[in-house]
Protein backbone atom coordinates (compact mmCIF):
# COMPACT_ATOMS: atom_id res chain seq x y z
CA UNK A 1 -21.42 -21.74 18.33
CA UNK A 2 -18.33 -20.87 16.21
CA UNK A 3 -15.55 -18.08 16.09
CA UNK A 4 -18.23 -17.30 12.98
CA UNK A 5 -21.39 -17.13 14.72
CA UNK A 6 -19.69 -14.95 17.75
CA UNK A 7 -18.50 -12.44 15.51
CA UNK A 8 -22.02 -12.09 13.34
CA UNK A 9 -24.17 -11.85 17.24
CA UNK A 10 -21.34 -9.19 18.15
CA UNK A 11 -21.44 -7.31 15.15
CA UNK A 12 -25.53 -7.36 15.08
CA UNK A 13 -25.13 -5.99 18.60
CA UNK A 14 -23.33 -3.09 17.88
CA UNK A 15 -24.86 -2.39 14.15
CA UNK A 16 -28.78 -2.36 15.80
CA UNK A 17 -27.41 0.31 18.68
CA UNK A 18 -25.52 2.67 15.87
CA UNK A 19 -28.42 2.06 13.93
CA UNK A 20 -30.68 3.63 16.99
CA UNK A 21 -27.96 6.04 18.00
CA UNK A 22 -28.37 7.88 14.61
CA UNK A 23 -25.38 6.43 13.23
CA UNK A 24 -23.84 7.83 9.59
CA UNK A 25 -23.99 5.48 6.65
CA UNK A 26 -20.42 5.75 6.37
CA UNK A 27 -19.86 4.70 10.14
CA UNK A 28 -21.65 1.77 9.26
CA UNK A 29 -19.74 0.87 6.13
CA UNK A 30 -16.53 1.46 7.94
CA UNK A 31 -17.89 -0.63 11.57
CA UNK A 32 -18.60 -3.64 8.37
CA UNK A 33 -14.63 -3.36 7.41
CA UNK A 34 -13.34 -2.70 10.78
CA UNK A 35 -15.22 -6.45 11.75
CA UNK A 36 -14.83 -8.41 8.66
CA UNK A 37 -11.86 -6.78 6.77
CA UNK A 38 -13.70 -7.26 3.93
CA UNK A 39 -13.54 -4.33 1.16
CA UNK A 40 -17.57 -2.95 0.99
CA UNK A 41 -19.31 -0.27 -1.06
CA UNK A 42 -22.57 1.04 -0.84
CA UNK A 43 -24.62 2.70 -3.96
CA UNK A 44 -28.38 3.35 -4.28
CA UNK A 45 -30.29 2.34 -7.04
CA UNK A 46 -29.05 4.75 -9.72
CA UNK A 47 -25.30 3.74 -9.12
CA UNK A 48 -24.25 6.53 -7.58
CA UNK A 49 -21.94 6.53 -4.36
CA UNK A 50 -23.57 6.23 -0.79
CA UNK A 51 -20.11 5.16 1.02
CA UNK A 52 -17.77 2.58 0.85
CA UNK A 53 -14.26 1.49 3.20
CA UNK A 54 -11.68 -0.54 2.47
CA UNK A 55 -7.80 -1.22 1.42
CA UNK A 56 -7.92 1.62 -1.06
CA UNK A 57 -6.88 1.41 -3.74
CA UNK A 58 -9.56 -1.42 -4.42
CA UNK A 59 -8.12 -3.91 -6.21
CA UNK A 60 -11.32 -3.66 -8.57
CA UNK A 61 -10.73 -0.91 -10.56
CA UNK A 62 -14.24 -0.25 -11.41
CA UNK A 63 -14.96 0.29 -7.55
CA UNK A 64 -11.82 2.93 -7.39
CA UNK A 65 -13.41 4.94 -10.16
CA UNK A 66 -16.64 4.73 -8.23
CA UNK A 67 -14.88 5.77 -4.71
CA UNK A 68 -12.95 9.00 -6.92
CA UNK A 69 -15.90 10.48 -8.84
CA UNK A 70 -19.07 9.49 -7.12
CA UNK A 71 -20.80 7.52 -10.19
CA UNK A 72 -19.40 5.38 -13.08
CA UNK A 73 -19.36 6.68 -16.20
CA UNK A 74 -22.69 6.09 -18.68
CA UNK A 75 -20.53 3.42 -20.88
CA UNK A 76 -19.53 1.54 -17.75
CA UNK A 77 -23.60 1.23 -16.88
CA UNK A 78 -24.64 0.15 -19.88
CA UNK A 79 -21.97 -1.69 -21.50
CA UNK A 80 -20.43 -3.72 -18.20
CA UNK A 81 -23.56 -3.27 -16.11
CA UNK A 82 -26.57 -3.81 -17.60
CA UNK A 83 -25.96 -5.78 -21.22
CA UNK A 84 -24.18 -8.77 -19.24
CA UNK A 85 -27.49 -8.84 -16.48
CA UNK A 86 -25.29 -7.88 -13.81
CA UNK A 87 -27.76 -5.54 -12.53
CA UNK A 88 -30.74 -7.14 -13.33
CA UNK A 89 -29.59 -10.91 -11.70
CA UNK A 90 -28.86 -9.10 -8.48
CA UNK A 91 -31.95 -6.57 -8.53
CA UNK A 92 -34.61 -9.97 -8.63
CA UNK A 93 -32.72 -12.06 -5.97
CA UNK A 94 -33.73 -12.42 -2.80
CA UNK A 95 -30.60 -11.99 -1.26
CA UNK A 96 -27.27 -11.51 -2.61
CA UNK A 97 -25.55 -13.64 -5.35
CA UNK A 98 -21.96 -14.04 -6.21
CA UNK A 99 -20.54 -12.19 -9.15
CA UNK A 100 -18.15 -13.79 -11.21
CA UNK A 101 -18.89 -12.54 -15.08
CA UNK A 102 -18.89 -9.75 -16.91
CA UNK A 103 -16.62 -6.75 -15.41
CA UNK A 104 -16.40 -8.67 -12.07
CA UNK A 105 -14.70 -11.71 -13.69
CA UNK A 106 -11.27 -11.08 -12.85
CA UNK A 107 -12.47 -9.46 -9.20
CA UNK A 108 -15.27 -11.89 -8.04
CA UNK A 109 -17.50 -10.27 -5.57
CA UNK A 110 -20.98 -10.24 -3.52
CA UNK A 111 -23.41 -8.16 -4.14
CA UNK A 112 -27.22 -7.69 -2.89
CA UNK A 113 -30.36 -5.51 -3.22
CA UNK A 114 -31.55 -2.89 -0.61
CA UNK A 115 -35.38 -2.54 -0.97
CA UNK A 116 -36.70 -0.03 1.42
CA UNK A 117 -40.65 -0.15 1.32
CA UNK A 118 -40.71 -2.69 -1.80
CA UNK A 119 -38.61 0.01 -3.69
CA UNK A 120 -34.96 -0.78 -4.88
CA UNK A 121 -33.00 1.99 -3.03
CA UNK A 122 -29.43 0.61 -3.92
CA UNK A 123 -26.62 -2.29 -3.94
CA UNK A 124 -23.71 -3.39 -1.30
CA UNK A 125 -21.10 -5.34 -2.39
CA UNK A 126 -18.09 -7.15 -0.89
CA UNK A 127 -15.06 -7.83 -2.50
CA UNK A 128 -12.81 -10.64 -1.35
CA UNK A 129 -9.41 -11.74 -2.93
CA UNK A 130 -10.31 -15.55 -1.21
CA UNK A 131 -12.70 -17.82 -2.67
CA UNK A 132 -13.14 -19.93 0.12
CA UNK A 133 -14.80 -16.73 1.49
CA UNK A 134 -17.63 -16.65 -0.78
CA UNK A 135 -19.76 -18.81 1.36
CA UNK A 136 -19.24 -16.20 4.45
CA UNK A 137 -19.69 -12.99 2.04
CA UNK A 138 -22.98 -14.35 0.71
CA UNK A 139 -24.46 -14.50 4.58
CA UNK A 140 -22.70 -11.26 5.30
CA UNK A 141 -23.76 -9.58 2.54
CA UNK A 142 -27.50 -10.57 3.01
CA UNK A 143 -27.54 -9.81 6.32
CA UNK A 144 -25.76 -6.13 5.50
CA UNK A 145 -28.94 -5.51 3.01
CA UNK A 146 -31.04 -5.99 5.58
CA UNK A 147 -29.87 -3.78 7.98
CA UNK A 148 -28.78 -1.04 5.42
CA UNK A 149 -32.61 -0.91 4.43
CA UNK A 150 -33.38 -0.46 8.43
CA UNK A 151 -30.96 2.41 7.92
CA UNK A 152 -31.88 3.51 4.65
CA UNK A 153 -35.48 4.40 6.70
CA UNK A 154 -33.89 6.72 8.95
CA UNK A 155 -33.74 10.25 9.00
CA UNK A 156 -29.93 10.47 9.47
CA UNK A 157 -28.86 9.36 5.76
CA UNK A 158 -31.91 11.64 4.09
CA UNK A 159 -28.67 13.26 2.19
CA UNK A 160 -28.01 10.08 -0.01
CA UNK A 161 -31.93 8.88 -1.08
CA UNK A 162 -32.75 9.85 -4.60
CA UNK A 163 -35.83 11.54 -3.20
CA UNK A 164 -36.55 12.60 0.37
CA UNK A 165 -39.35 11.38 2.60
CA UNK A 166 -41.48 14.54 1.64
CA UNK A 167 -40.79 14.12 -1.94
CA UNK A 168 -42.03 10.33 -1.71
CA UNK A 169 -45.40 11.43 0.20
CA UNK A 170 -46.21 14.13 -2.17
CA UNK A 171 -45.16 11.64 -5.07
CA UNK A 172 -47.77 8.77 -3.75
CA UNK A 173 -50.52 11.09 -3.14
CA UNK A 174 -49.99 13.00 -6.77
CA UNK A 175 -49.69 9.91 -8.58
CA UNK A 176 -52.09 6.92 -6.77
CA UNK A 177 -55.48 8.35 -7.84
CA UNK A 178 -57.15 5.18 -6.66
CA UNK A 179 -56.43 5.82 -2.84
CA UNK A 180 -56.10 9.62 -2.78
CA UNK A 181 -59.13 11.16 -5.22
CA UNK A 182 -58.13 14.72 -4.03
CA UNK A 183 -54.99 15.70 -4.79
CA UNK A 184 -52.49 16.69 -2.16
CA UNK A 185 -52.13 20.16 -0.78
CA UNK A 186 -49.40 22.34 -2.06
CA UNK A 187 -49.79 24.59 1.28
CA UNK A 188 -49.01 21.29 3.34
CA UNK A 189 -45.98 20.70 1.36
CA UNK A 190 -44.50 24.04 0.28
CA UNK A 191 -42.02 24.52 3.79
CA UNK A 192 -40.55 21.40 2.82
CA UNK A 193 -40.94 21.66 -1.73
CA UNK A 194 -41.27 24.59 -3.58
CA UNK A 195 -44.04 23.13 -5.88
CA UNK A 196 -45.54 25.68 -8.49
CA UNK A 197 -47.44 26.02 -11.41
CA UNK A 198 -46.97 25.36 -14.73
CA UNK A 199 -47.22 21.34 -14.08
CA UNK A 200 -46.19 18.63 -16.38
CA UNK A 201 -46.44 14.85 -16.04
CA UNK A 202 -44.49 12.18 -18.31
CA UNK A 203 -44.90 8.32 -17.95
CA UNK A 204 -41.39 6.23 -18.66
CA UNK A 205 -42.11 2.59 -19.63
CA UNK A 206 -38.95 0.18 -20.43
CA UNK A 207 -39.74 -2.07 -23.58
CA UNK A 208 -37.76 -4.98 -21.95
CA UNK A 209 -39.76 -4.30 -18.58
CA UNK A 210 -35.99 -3.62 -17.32
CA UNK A 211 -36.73 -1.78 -13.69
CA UNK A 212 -32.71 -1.54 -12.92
CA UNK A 213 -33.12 0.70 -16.17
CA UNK A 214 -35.47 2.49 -14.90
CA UNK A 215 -33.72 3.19 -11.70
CA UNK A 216 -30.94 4.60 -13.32
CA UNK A 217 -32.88 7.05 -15.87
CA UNK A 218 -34.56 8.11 -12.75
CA UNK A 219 -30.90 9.04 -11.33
CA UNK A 220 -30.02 10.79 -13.66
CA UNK A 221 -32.99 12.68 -14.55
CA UNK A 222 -33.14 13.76 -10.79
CA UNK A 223 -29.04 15.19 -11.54
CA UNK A 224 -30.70 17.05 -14.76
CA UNK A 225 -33.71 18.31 -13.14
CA UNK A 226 -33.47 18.38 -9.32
CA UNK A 227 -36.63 19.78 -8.73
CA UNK A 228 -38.34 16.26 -10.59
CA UNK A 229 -40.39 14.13 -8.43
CA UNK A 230 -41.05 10.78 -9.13
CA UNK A 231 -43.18 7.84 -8.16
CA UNK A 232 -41.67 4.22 -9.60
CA UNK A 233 -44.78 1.72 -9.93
CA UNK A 234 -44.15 -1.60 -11.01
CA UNK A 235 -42.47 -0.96 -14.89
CA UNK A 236 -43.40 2.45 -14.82
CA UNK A 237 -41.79 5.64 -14.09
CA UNK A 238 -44.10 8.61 -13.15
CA UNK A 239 -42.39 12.08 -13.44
CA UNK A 240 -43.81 15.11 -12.25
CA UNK A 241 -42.05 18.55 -13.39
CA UNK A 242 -43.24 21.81 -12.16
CA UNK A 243 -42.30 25.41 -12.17
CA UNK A 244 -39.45 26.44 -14.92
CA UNK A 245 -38.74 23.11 -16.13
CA UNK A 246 -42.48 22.31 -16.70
CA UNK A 247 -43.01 25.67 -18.68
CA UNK A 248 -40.16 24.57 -21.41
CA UNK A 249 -41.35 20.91 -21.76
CA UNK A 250 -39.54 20.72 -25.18
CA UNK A 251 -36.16 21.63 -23.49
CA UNK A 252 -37.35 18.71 -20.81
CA UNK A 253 -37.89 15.94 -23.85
CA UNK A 254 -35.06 16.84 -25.55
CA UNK A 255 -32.32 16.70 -22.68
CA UNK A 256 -33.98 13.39 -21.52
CA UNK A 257 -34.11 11.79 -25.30
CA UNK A 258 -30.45 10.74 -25.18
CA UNK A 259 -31.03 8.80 -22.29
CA UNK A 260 -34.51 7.32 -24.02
CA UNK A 261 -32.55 6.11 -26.85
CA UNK A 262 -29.75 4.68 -25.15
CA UNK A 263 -31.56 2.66 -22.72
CA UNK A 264 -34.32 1.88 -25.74
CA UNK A 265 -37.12 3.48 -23.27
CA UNK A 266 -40.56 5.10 -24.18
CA UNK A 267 -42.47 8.28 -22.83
CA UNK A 268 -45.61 9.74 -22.40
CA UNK A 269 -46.26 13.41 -21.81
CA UNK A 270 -49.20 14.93 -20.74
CA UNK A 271 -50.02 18.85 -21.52
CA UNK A 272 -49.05 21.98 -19.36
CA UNK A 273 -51.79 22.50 -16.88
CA UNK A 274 -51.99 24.81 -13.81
CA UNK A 275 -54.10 23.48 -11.36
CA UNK A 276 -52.70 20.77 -9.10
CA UNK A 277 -56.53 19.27 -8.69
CA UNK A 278 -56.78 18.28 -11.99
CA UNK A 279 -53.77 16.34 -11.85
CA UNK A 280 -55.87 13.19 -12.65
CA UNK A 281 -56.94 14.35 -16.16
CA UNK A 282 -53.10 14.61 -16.86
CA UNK A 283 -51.57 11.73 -15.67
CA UNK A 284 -54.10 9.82 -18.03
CA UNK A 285 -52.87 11.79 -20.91
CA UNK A 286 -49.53 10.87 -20.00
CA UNK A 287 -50.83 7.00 -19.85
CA UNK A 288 -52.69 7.06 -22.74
CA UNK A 289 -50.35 9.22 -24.99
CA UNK A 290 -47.83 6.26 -24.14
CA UNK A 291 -49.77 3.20 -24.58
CA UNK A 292 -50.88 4.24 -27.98
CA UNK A 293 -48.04 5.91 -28.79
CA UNK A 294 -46.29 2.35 -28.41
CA UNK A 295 -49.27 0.82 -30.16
CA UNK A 296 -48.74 3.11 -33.35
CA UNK A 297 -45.31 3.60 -33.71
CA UNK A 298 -42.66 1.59 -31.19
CA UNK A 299 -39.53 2.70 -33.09
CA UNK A 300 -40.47 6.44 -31.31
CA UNK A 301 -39.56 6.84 -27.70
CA UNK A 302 -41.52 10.63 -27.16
CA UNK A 303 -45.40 10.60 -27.39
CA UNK A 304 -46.48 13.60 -26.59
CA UNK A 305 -50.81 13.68 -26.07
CA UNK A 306 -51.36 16.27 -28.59
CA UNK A 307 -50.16 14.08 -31.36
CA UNK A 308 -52.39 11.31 -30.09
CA UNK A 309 -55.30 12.87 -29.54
CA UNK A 310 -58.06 11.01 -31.71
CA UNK A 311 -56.17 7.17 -31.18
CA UNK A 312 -56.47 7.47 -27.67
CA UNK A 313 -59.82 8.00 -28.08
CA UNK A 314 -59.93 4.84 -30.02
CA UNK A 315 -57.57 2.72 -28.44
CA UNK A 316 -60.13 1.47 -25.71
CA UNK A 317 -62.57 0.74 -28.84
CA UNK A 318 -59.81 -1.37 -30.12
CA UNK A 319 -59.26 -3.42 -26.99
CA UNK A 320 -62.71 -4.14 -26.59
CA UNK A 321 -64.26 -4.64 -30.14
CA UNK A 322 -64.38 -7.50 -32.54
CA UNK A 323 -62.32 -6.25 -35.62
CA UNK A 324 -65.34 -6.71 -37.81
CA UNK A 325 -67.14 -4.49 -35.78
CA UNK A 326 -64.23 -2.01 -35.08
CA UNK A 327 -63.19 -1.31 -38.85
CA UNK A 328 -65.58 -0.73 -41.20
CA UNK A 329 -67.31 -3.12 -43.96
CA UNK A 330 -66.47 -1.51 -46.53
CA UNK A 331 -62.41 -1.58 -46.18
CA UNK A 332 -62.38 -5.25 -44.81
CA UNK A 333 -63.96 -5.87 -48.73
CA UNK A 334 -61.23 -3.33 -50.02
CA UNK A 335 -58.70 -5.60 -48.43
CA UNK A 336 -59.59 -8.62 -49.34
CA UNK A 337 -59.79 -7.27 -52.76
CA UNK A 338 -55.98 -6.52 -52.83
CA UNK A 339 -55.34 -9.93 -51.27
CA UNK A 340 -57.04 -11.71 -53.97
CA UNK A 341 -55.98 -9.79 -57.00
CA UNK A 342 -52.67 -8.57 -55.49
CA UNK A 343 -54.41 -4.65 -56.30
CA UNK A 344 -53.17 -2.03 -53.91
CA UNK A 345 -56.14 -0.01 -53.78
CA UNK A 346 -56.69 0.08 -49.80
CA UNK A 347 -52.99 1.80 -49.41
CA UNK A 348 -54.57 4.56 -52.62
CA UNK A 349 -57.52 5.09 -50.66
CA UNK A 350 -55.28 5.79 -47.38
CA UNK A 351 -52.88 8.16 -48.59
CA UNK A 352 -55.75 10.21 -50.93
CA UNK A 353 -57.96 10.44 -47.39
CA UNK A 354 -54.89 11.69 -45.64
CA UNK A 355 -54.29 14.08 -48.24
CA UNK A 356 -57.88 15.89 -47.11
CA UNK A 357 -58.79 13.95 -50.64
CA UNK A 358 -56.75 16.23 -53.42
CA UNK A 359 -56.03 14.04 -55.87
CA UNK A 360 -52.82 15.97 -57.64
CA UNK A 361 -51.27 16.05 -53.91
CA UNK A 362 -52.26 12.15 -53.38
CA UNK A 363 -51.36 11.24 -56.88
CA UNK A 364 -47.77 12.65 -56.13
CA UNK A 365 -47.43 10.64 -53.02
CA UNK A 366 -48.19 7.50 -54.94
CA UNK A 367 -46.18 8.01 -57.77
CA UNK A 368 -49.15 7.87 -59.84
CA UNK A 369 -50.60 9.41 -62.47
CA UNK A 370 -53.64 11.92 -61.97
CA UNK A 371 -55.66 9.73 -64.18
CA UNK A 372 -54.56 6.68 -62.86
CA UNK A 373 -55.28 7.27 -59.38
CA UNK A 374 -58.75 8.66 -60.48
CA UNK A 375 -59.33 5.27 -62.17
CA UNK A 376 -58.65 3.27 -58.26
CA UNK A 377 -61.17 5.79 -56.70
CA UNK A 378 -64.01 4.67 -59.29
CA UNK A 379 -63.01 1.12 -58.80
CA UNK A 380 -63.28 1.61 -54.84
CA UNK A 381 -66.30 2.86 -55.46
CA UNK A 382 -67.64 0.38 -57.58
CA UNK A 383 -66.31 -2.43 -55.04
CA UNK A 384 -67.53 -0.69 -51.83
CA UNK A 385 -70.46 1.07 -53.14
CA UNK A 386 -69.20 4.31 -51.31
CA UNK A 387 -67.68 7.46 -52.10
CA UNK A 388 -65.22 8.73 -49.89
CA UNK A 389 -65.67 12.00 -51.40
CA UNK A 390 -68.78 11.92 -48.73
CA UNK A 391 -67.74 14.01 -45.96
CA UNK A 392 -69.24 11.43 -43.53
CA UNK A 393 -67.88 8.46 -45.46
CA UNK A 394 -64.37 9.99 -45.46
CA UNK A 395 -64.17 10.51 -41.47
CA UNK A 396 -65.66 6.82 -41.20
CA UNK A 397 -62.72 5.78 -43.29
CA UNK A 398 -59.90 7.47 -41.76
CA UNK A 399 -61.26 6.15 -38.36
CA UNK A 400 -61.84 2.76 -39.49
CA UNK A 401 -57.81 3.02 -41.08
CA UNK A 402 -56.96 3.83 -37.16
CA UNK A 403 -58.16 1.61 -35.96
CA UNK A 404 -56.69 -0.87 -38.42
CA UNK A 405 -53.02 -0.11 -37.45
CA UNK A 406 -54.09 -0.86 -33.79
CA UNK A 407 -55.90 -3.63 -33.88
């Protein structure tokens, strides 16, 4: 056994008793220098600062704005972090990986995932002016995520997770329907969260499927809204907002829009409702109002369920039907009318349904004369051998030009 190996079984030693003695995260972070003399910092998933010890000032400078302030600055994230996959190459390793691009080129470094319960909780990195130390930081580093997830379980360090051990109860009984029908007590959890009604629930869904993303809107919305509990399921993000931020939802969408845009994500939001057990009926609002929301109009990043209303009713129609049987006989003729005689009549039956079927207001839209667009509603006729003056024909229509633009 080598000087190495000694000094890993000695350190592993005293880490596993701290770790059972209660130790502090930052007593652990400084135990890691005080053995290795290796500069270390510790963040959770959202960036922010758990702890970190070293020669200060780092010689990364990136890391000394982190140790000052706490959290690097929104540019930093998404212009050093996550464009160059820094975040995202060390978030799907196993273990940690040596950083050498991007911001870290000129201050090479380790760096590794903490998953606590299959959830990325945060990042440790070493930094190390030697590269024929990178071999040793890789093992080191690996073996520090492991513990720091050990630690990450314990009740000492509650202070730096993102949400508490209550919160994430309460957040896996609200949101997993499939294992918990009823929904959980407020009594049980109101000594611990001060959960009242009005509710809301929003579903965040990254278009690149970027969880690291994710992670970091979820930090941020918990800094904007510290009341929010959340529930992060595969590449979704469940929010739950109660009390005064649920009774303003528009001040909610609004504050978290900037961070929609920037990180290109999407959201669903379900109604206001008051009563916890119906929770169920709103998180599939939430769902639905964002998969068809997506569906319809993907340059958007709000869908709210209101505004969705009638596609969601149609978007499982649309999965599951043929398109000849989804859309109706009549427009597929209409369309391959315009195909063959380059005619735009389907797009002048659209916009003169839409317009509740006044032909001035629809004639406007189209740029079209009154006459003209008189003349394409006898032709449609004549081709489909309907009128969509028909009450019943024009709802057909309109459903049939839904279900178009989904399928």
């Amino acid at each position: 056994m080598d000087s190495t190996d000694l000094l890993f079984e000695d350190f592993y030693e005293k880490a596993v008793s701290g770790i059972a003695a209660g130790i502090s995260i930052q007593e652990f972070t400084e135990m890691c220098y005080d053995f290795f003399h290796l500069d270390i910092i510790i963040v959770d998933a959202g960036y922010r600062l758990i702890s970190c010890a070293g020669n200060r000032p780092f010689s990364d400078p990136y890391w000394e704005i982190l140790a000052d302030s706490g959290r690097p600055d929104e540019e930093t994230i998404v212009n050093d972090y996550l464009k160059v996959g820094y975040l995202d190459a060390i978030s799907q390793s196993d273990g940690a990986i040596f950083v050498d691009w991007g911001v870290c080129r000129e201050y090479p470094q380790t760096s590794g995932p903490i998953y606590v319960n299959g959830q990325l909780s945060g990042f440790i990195s070493l930094l190390f002016k030697d590269l024929k130390l990178k071999e040793f930081s890789l093992k080191l580093n690996t073996a520090l995520c492991r513990l720091c997830a050990i630690l990450l379980k314990t009740d000492c360090i509650r202070e730096y997770q993102t949400q508490n051990p209550v919160r994430e109860v309460f957040a896996t009984q609200l949101f997993d329907i499939q294992n918990y029908p009823k929904a959980p007590r407020l009594e049980d959890y109101r000594p611990f969260i001060d959960i009242r009604p009005p509710f809301l629930i929003s579903v965040l869904r990254s278009q690149g499927g970027n969880r690291p993303v994710l992670e970091h809107v979820r930090g941020r919305a918990r800094t904007i809204f510290p009341d929010i509990i959340y529930l992060h399921q595969e590449d979704l993000l469940y929010l739950f907002l109660h009390g005064n931020h649920a009774e303003n939802p528009e001040n909610f969408r609004c504050r978290l829009n900037e961070f929609l845009t920037e990180y290109n994500l999407q959201m669903g939001c379900s109604q206001i409702f008051e009563q916890i057990e119906t929770r169920a009926i709103y998180i599939q609002q939430a769902e639905y109002a964002l998969k068809t929301g997506c569906r319809l109009n993907p340059e958007k990043h709000i869908f709210n369920y209101q505004d969705y209303y009638i596609p969601s009713m149609l978007s499982e129609a649309a999965d599951r039907l043929f398109p000849e049987n989804a859309v109706p006989a009549e427009l597929m003729v209409l369309r391959k009318f315009d195909t063959e005689n380059q005619t735009d009549y389907t797009e002048s039956l659209k916009v003169y349904l839409h317009e509740r079927n006044n032909l001035n207001k629809a004639a406007a839209r189209l740029h079209l004369h009154r006459n003209s667009l008189k003349y394409r509603l006898d032709k449609i006729a004549d081709l489909t051998g309907i009128s969509p003056d028909d009450p019943d024909t024009a709802l057909k229509l309109q459903l049939g030009f839904l279900m178009l633009e989904m399928i």
